[in-house]
Protein backbone atom coordinates (compact mmCIF):
# COMPACT_ATOMS: atom_id res chain seq x y z
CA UNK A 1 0.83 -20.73 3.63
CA UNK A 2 2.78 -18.27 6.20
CA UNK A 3 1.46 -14.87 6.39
CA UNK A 4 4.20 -13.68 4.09
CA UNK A 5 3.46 -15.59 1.40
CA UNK A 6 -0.34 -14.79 1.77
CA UNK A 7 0.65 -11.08 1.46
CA UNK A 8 2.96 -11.46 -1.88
CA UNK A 9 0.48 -13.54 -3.60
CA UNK A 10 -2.23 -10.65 -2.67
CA UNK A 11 0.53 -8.00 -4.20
CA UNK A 12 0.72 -9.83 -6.77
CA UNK A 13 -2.94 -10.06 -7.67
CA UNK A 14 -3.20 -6.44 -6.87
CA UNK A 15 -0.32 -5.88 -9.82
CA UNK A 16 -1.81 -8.15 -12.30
CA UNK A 17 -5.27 -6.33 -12.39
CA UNK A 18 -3.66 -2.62 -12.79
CA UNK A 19 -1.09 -3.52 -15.29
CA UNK A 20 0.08 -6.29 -17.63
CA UNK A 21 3.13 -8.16 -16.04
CA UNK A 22 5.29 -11.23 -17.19
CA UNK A 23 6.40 -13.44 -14.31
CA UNK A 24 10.31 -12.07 -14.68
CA UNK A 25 8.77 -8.13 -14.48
CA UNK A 26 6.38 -9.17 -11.25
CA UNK A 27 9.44 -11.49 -10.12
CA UNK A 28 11.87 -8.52 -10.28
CA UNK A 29 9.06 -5.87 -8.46
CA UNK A 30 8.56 -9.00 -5.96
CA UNK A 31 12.20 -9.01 -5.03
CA UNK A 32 12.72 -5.57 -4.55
CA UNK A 33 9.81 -4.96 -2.48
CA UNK A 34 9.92 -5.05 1.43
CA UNK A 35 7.32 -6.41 3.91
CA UNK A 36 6.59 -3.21 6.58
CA UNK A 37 4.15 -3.96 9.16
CA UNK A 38 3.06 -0.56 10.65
CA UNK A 39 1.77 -0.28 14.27
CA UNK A 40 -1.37 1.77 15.24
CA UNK A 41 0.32 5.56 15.51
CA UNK A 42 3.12 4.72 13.57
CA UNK A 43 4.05 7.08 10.97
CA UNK A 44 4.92 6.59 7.44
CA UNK A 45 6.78 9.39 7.10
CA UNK A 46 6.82 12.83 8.13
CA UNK A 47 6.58 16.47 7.02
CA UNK A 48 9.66 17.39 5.05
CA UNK A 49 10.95 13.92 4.30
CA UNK A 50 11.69 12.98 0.66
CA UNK A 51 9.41 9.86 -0.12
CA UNK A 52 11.28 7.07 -1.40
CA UNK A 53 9.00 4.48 -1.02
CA UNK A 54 5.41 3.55 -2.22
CA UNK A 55 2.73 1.94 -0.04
CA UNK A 56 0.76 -0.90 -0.53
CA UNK A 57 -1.94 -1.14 2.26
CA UNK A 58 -2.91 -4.99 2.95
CA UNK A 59 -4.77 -4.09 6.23
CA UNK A 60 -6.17 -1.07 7.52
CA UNK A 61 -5.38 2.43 6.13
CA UNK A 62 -3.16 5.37 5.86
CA UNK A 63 -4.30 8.81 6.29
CA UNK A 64 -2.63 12.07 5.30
CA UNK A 65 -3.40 15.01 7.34
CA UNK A 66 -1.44 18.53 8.31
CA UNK A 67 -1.40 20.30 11.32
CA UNK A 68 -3.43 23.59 11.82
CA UNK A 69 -3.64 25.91 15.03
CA UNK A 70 -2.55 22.36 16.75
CA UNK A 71 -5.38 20.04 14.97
CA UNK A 72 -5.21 17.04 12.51
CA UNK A 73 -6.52 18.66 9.01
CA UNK A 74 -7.86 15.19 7.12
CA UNK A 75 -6.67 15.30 3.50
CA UNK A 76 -7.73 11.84 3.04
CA UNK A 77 -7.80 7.99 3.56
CA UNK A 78 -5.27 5.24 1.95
CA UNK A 79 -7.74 2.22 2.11
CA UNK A 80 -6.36 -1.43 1.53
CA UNK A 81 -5.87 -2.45 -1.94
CA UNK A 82 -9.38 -3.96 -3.39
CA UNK A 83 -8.69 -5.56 -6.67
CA UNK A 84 -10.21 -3.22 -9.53
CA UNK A 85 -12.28 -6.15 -10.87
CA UNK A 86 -14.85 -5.62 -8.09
CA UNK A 87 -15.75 -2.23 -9.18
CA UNK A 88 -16.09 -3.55 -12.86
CA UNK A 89 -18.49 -5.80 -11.60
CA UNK A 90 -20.85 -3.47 -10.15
């Protein structure tokens, strides 16, 4: 299995254990959705811009942050998706 067919199956897990789907709902989501591979430093988007898209982090994380007296201010951490049935389990 190619690495973009790895990556839909794991959004699609990730959909089926928030919310209820039929295969022609996650079908339509599926084929909609774009594959964005961000680099290290690579930005998301910036201050100001109207969001129009929604993340889904596979690998790594996003973090917010602002900008005070010249210094990152942390607002937090976007962590890759972990499925919600490990935290049932614990």
């Amino acid at each position: 299995m190619d690495k973009e067919n790895i990556i839909i199956e794991k959004f699609s897990a990730s959909l089926q254990s928030i919310c209820a789907l039929n295969n022609l709902e996650l079908n339509e989501i599926i084929d909609i959705s774009t594959i964005k591979e961000l680099q290290v430093g690579e930005y998301f988007f910036y201050e100001g811009m109207r969001a129009k898209e929604v993340a889904f982090v596979f690998k790594g994380y996003l973090r917010k942050y602002y900008l005070k007296d010249g210094k990152d201010q942390l607002i937090f951490f976007i962590l890759r998706i972990v499925s919600p049935e490990i935290y049932r389990q614990q």
